[in-house]
N, C-alpha and C. Protein backbone atom coordinates (compact mmCIF):
# COMPACT_ATOMS: atom_id res chain seq x y z
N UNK A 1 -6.49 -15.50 16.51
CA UNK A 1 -6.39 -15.23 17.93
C UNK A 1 -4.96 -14.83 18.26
N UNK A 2 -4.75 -14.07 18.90
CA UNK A 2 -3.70 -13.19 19.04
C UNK A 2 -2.86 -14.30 20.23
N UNK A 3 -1.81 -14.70 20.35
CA UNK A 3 -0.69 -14.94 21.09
C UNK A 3 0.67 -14.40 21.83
N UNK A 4 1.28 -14.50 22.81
CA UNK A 4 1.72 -13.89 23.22
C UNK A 4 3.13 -13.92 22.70
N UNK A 5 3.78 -12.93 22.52
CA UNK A 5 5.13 -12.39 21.83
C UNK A 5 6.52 -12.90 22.74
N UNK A 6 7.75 -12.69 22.01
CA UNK A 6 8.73 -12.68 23.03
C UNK A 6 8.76 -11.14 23.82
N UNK A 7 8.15 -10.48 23.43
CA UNK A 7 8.06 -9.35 24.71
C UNK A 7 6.93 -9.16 25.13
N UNK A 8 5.87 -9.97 24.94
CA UNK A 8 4.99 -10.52 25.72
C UNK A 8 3.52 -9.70 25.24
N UNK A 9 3.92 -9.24 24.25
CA UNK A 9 2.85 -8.52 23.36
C UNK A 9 2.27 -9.60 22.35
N UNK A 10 0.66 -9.33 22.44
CA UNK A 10 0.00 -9.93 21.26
C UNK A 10 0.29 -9.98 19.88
N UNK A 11 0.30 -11.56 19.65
CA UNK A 11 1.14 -11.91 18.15
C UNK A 11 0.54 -12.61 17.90
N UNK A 12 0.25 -12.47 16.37
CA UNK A 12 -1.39 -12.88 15.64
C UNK A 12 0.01 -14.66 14.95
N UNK A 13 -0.64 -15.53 15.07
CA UNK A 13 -0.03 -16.69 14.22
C UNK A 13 -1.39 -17.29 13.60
N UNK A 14 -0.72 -17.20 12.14
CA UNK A 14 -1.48 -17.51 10.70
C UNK A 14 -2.34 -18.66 10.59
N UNK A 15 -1.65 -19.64 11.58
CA UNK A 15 -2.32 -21.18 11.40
C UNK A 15 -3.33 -21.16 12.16
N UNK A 16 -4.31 -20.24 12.88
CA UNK A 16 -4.63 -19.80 13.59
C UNK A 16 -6.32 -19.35 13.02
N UNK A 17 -5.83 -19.09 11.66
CA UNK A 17 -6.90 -18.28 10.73
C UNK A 17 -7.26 -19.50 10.07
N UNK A 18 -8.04 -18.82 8.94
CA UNK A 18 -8.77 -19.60 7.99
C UNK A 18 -7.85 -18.72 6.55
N UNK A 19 -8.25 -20.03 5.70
CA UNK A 19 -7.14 -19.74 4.58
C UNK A 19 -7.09 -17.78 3.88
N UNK A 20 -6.65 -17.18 3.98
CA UNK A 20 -6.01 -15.83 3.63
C UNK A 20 -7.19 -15.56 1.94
N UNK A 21 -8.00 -14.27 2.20
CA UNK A 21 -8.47 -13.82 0.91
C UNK A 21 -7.31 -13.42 0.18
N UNK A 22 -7.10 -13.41 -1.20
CA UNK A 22 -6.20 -12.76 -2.18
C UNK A 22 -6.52 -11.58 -2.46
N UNK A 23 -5.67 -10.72 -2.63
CA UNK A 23 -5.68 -9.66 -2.98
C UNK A 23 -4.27 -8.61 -3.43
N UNK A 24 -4.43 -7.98 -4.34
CA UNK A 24 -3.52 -7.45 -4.86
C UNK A 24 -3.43 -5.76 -4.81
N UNK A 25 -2.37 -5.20 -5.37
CA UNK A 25 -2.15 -3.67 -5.03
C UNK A 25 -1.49 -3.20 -6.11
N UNK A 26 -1.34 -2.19 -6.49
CA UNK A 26 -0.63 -1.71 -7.11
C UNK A 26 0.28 -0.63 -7.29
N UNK A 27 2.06 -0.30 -6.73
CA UNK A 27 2.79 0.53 -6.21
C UNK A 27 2.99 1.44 -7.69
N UNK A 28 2.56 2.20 -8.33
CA UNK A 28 2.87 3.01 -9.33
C UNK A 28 3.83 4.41 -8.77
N UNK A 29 4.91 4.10 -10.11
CA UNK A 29 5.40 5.00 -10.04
C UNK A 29 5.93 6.15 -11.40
N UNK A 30 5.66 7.23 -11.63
CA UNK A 30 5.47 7.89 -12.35
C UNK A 30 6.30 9.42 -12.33
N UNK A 31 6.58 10.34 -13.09
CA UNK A 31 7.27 11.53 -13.17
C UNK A 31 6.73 12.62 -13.06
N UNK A 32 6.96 13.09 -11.86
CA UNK A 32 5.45 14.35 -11.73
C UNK A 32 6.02 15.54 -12.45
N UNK A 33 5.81 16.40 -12.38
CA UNK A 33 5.43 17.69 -13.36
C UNK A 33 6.82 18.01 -13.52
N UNK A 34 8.03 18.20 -12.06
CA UNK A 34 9.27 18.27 -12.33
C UNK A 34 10.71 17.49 -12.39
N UNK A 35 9.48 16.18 -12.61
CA UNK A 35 10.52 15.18 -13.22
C UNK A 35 10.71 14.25 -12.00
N UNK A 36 10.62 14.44 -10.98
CA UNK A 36 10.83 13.82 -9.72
C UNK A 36 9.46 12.41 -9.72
N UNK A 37 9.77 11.10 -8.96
CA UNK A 37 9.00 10.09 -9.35
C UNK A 37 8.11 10.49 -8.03
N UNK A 38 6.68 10.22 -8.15
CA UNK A 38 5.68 10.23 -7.24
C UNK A 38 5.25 8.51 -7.33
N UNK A 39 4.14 8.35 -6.10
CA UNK A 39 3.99 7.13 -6.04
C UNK A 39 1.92 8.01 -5.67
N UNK A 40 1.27 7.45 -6.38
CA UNK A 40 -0.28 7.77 -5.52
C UNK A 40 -0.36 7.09 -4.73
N UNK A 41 -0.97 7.56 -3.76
CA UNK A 41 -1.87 6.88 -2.15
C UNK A 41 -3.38 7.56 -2.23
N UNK A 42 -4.45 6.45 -1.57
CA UNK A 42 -5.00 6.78 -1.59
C UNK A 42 -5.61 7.02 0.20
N UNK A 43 -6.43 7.99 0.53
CA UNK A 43 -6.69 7.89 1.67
C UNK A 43 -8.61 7.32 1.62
N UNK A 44 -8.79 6.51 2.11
CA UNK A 44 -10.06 5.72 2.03
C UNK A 44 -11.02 6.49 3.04
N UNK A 45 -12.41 6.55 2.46
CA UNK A 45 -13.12 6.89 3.78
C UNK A 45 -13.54 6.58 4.54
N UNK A 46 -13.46 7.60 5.68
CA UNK A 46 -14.20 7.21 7.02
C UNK A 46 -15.17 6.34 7.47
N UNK A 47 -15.77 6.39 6.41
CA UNK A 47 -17.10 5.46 6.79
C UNK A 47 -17.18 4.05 5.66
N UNK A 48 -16.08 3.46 5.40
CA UNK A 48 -16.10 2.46 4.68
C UNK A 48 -15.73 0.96 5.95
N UNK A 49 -16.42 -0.14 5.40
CA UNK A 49 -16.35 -1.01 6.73
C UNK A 49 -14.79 -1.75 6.90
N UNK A 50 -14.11 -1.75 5.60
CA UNK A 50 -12.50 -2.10 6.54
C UNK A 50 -11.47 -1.05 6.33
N UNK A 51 -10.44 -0.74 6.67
CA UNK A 51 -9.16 0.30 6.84
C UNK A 51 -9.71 1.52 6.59
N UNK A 52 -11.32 1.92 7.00
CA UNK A 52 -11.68 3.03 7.20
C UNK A 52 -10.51 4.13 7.41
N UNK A 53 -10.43 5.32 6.50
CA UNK A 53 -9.89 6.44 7.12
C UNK A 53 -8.00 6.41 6.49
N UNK A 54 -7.56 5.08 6.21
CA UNK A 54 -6.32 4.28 6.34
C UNK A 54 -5.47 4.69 4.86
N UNK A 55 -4.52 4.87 4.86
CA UNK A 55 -3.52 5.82 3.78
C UNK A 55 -3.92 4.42 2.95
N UNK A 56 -3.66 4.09 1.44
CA UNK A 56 -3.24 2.68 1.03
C UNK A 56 -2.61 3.61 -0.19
N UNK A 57 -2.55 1.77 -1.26
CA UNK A 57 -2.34 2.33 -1.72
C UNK A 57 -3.21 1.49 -2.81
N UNK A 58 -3.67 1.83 -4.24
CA UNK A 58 -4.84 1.11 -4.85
C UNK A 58 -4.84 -0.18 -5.17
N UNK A 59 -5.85 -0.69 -4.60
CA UNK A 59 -5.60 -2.62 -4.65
C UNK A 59 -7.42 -2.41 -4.08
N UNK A 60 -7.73 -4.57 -3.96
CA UNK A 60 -8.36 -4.96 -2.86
C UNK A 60 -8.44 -6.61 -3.70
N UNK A 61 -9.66 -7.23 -3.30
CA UNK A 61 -9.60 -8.59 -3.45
C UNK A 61 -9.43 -9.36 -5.12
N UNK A 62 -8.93 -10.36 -5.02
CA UNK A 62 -9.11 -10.45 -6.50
C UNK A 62 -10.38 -11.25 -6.56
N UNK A 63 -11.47 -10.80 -7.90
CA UNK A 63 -12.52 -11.39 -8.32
C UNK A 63 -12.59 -12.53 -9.23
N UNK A 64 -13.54 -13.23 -9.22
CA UNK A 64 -13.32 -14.70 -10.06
C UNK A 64 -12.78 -13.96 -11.51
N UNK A 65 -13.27 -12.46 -11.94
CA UNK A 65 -13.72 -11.98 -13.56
C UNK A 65 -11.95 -11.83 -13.69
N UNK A 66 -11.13 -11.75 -12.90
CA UNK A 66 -9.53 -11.33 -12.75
C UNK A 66 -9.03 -12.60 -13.83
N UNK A 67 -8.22 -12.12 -14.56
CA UNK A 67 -7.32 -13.56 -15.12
C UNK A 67 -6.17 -13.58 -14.18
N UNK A 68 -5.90 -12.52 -13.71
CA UNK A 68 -4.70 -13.13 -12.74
C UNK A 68 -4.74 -11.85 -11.64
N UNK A 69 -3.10 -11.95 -10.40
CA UNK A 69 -3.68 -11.17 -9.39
C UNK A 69 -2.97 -9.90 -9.81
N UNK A 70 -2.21 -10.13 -11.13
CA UNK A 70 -1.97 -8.56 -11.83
C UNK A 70 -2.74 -7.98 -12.38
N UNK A 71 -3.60 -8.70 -13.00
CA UNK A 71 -5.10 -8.00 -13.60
C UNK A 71 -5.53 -7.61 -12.34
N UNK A 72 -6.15 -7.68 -11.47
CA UNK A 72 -6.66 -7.30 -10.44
C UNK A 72 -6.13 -6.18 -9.88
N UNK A 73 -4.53 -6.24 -9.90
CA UNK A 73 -4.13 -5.00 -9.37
C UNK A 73 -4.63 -3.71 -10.19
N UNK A 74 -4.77 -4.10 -11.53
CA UNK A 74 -4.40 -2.76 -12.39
C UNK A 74 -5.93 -2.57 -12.49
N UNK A 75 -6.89 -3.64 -12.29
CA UNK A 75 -8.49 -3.19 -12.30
C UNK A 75 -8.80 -2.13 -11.28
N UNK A 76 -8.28 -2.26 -10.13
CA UNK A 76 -8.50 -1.60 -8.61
C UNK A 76 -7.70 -0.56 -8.99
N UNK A 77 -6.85 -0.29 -9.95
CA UNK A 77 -6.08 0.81 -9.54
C UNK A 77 -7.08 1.73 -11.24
N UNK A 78 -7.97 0.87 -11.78
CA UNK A 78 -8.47 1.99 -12.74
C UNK A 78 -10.09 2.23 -11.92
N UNK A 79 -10.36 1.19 -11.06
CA UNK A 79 -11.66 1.43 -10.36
C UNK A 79 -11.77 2.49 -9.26
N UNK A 80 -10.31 2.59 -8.28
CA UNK A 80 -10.29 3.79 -7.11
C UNK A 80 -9.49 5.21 -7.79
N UNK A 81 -8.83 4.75 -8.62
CA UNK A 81 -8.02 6.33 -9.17
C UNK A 81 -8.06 6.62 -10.47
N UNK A 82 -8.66 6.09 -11.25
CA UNK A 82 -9.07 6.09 -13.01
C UNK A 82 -8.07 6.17 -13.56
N UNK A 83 -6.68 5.46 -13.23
CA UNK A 83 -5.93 5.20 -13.75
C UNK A 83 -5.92 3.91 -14.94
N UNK A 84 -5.86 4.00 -16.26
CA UNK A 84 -6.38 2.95 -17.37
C UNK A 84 -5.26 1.92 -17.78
N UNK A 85 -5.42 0.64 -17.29
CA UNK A 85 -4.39 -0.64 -17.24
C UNK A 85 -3.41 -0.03 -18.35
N UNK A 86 -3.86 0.61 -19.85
CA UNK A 86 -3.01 0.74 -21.22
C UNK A 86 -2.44 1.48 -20.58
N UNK A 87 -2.39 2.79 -19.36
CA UNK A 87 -0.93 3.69 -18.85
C UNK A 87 0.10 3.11 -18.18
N UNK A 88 -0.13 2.19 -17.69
CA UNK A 88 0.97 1.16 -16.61
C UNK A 88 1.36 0.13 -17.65
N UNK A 89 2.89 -0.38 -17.10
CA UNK A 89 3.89 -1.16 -17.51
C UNK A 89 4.16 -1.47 -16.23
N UNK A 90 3.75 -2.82 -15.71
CA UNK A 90 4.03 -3.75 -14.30
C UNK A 90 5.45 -4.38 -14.56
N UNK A 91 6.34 -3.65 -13.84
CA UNK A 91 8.12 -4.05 -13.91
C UNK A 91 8.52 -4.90 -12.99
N UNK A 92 6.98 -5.65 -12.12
CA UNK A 92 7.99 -6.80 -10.95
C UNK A 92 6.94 -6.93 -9.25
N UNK A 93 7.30 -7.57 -8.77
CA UNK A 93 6.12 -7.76 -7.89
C UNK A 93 7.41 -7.59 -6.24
N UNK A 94 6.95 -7.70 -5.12
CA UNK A 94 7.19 -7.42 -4.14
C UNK A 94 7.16 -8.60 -3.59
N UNK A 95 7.16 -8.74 -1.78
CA UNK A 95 6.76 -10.02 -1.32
C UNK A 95 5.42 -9.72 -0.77
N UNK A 96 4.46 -10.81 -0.51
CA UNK A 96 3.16 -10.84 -0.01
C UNK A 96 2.80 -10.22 1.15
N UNK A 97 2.10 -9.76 1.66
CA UNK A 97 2.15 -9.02 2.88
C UNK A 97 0.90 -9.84 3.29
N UNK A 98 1.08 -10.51 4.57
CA UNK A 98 -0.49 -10.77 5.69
C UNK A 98 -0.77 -9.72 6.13
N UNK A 99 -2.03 -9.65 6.04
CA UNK A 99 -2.74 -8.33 7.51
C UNK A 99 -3.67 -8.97 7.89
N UNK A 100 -3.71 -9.66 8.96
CA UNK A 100 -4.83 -10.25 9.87
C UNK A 100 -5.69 -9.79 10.19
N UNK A 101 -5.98 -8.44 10.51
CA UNK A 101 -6.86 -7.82 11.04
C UNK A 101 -8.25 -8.24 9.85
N UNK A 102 -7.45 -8.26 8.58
CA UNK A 102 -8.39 -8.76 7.67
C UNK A 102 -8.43 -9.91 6.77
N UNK A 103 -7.14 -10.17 7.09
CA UNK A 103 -7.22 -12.09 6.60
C UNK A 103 -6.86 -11.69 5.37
N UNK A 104 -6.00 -11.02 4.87
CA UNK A 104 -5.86 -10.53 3.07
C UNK A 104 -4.31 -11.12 2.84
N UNK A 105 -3.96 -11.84 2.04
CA UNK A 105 -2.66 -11.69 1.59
C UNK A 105 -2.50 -11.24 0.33
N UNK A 106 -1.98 -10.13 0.31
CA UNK A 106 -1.49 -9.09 -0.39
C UNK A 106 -0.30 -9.16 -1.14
N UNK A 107 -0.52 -9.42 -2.96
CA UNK A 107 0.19 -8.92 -3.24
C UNK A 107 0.77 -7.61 -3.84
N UNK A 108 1.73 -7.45 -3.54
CA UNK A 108 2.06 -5.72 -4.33
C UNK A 108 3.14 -5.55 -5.65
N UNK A 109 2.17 -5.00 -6.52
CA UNK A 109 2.95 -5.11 -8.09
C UNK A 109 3.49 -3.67 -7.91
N UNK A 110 4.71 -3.47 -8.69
CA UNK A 110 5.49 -2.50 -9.18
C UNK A 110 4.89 -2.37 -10.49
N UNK A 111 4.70 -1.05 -10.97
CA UNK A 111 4.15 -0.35 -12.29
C UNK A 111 5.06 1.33 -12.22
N UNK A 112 5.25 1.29 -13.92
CA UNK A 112 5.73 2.45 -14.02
C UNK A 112 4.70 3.12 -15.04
N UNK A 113 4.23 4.40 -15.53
CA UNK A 113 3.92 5.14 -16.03
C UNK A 113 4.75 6.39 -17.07
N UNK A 114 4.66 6.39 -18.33
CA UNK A 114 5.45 7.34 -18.62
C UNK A 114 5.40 8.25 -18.38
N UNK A 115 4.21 8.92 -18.36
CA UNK A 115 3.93 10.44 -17.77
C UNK A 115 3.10 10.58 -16.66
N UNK A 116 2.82 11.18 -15.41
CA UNK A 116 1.97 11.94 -15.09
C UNK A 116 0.34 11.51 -15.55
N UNK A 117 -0.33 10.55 -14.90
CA UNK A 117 -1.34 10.33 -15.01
C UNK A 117 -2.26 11.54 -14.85
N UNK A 118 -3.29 11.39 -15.39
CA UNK A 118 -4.85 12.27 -14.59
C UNK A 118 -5.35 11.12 -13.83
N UNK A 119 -5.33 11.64 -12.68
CA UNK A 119 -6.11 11.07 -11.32
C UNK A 119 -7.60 11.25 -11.16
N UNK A 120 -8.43 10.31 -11.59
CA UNK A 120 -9.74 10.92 -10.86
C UNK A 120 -10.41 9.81 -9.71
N UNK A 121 -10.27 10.11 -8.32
CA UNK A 121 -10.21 9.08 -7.53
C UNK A 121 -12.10 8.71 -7.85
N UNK A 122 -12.45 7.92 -7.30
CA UNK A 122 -13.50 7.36 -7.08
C UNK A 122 -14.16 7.56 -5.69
N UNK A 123 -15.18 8.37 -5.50
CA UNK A 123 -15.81 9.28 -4.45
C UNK A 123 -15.99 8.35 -3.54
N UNK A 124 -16.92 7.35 -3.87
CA UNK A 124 -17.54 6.38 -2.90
C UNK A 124 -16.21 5.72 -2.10
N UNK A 125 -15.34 5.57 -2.53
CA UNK A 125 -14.00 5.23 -1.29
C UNK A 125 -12.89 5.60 -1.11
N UNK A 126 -12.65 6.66 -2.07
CA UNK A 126 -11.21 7.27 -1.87
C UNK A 126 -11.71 9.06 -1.41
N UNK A 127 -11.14 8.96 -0.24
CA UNK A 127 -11.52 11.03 0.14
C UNK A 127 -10.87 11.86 -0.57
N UNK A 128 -9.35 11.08 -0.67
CA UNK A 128 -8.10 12.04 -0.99
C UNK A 128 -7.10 10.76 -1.85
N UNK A 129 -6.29 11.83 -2.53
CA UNK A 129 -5.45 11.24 -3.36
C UNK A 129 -4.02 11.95 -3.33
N UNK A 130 -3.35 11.26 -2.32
CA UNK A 130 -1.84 12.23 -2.28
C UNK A 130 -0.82 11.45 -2.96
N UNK A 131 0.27 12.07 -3.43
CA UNK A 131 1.12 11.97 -4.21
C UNK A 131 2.43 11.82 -3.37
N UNK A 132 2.93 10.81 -2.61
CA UNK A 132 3.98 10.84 -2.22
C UNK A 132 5.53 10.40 -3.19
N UNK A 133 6.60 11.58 -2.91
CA UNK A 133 8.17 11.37 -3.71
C UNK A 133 8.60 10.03 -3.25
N UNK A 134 8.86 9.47 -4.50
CA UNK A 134 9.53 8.32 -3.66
C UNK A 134 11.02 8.18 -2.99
N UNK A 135 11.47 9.69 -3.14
CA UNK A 135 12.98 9.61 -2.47
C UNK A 135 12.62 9.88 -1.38
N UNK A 136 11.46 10.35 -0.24
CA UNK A 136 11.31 10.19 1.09
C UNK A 136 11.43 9.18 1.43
N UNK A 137 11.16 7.67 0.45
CA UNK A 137 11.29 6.40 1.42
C UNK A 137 12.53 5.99 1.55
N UNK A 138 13.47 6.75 0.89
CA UNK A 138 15.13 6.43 1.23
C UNK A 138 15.84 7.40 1.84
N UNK A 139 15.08 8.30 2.74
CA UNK A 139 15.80 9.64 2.88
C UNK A 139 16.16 8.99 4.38
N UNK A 140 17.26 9.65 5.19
CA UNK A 140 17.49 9.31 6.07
C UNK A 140 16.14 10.14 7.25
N UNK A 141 15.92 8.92 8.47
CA UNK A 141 14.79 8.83 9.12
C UNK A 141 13.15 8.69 8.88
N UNK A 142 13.35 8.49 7.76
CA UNK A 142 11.88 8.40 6.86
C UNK A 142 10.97 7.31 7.11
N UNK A 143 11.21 6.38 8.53
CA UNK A 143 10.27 6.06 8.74
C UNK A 143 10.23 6.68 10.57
N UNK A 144 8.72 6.83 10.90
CA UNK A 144 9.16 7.04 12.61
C UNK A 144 7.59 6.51 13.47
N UNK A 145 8.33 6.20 14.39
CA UNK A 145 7.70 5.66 15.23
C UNK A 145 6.40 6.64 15.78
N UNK A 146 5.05 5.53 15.75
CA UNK A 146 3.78 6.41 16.09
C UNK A 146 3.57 5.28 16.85
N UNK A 147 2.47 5.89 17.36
CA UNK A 147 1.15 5.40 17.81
C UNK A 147 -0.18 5.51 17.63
N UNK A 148 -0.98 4.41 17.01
CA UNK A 148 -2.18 3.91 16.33
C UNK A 148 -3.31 3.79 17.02
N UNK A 149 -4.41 4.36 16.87
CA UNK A 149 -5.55 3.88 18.04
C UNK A 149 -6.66 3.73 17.51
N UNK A 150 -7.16 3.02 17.86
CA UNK A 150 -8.13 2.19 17.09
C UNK A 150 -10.26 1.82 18.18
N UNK A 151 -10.55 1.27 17.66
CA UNK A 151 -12.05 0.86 18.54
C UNK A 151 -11.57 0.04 19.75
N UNK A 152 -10.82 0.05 20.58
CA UNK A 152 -10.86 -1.13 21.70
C UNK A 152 -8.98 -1.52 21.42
N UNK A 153 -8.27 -0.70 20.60
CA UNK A 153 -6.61 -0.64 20.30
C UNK A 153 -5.92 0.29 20.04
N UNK A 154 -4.61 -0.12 20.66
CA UNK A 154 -3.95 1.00 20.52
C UNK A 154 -2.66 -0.10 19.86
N UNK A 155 -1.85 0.66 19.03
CA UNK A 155 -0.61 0.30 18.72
C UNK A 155 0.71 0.65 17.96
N UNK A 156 1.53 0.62 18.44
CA UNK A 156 3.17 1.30 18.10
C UNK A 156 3.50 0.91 16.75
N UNK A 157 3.73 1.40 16.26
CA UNK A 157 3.86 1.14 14.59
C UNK A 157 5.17 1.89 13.93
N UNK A 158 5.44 1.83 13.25
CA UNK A 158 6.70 2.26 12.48
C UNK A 158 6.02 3.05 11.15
N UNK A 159 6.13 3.90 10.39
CA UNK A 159 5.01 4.88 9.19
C UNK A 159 5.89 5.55 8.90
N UNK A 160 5.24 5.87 7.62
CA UNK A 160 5.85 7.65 6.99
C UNK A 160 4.88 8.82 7.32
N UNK A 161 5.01 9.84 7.36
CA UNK A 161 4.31 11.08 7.34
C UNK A 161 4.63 11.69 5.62
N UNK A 162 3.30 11.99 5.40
CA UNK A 162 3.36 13.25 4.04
C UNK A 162 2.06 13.60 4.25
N UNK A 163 2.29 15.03 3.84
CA UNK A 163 0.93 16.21 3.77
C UNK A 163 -0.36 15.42 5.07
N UNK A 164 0.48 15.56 6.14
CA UNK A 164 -0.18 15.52 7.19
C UNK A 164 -0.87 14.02 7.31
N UNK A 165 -0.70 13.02 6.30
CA UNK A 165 -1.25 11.87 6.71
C UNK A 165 -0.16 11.00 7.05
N UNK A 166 -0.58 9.71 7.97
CA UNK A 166 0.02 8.50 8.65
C UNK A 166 -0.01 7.20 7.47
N UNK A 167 1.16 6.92 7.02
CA UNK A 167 1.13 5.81 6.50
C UNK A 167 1.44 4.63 7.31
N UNK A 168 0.79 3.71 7.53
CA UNK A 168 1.06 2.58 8.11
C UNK A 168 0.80 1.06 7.77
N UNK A 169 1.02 0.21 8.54
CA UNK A 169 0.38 -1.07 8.09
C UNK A 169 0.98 -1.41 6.37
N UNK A 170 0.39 -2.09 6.19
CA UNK A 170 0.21 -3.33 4.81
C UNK A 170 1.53 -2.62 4.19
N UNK A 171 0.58 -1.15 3.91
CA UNK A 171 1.07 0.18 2.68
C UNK A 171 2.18 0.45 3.32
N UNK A 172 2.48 0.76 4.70
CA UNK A 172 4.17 1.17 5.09
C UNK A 172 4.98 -0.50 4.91
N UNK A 173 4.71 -1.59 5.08
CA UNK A 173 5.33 -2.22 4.70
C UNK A 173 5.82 -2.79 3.23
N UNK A 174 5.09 -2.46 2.32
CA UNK A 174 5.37 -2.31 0.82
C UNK A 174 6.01 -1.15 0.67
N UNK A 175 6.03 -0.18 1.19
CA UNK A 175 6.94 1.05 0.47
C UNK A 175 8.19 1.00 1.01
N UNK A 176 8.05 0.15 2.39
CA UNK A 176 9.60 -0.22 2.94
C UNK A 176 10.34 -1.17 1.80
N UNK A 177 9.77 -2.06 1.12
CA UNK A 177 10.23 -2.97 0.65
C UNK A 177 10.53 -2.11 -0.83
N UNK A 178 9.79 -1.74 -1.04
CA UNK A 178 10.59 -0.80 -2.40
C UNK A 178 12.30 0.37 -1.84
N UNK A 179 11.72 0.98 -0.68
CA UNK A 179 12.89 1.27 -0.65
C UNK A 179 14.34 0.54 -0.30
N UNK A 180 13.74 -0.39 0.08
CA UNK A 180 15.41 -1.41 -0.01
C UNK A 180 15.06 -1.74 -1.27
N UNK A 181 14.60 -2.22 -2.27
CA UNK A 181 15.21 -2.06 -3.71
C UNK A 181 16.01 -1.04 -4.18
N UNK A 182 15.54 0.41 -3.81
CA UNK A 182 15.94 1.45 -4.58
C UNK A 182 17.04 1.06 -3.87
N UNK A 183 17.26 1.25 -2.51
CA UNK A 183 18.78 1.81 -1.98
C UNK A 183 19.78 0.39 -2.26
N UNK A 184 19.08 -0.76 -2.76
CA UNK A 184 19.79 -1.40 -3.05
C UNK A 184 20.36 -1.35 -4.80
N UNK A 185 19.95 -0.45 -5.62
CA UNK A 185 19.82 -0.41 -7.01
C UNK A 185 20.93 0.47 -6.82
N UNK A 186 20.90 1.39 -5.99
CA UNK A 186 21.61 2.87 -5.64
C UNK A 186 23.23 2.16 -5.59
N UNK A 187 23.19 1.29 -4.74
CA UNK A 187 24.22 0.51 -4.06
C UNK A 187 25.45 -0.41 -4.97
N UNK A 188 24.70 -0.47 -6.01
CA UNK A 188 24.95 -1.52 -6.74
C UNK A 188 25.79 -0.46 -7.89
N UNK A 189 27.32 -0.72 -8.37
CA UNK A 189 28.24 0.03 -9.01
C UNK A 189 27.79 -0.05 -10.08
């Protein structure tokens, strides 16, 4: 149940819910054709019953069959983009992300790839499969302010733009968090 904010906007508090499904993601990053690192996103479809329509990036719940919530990441990421666990090397995990809207706490693994995967998304829930650089998430202004609208909501959000889609939510807050790694790696003599 949503509560009221210090600016007087609805603010979801956790204790509020029932204990958080697990679920994991997986931020891959890889060397596209001219050497430059890409990250896949996937865009989910329209007609799927949660984040319909919604940029991500490949994850979802972990299953009892998971030995852990890194197995899980790298299952979801060979089940929506046929990417095969033996191409990824998982170099480190992120912090957890809540999203209430669906009760998920999310974690997000870092994976590198040596080459340039073949992508073959998975029809039944991925429409599209874009390839975002990951030096847009450190470029200056690379995130900007939108607005979100939804069945019965509307809301101001902070995102990236690439090839015409809105990144937001869960997925803009994990790629924020990678880019303060990078610019903090950058930073570092």
């Amino acid at each position: 149940m949503p509560r009221q904010g210090a600016l007087g906007l609805p603010r979801f508090n956790r204790d509020d819910f029932p204990p958080a499904r697990i679920a994991s993601t997986l931020l891959l990053l890889y060397p596209g054709d001219d050497g430059e690192l890409l990250i896949p996103l996937t865009v989910r479809h329209a007609d799927l019953r949660a984040h319909a329509g919604e940029v991500s990036l490949p994850g979802g719940a972990v299953e009892p069959a998971d030995a852990s919530r890194e197995a899980a990441a790298l299952r979801e990421t060979w089940e929506e983009v046929g990417v095969g666990p033996e191409l990824v090397r998982v170099v480190g995990t992120l912090d957890d992300v809540w999203i209430p809207v669906t009760n998920f706490e999310l974690r997000p693994f870092v994976g590198t790839a040596s080459e340039r995967p073949e992508i073959a998304p998975h029809e039944d829930e991925v429409a599209l499969v874009v390839e975002l650089p990951a030096r847009q998430l450190v470029t200056e202004g690379a995130i900007s302010d939108e607005v979100v609208h939804g069945q019965g909501w509307t809301l101001r959000v902070g995102g990236y733009r690439h090839e015409g889609q809105l990144i937001w939510g869960a997925t803009a807050r994990t790629l924020a968090m990678l880019a303060t790694v990078l610019n903090g790696a950058a930073a570092e003599p």
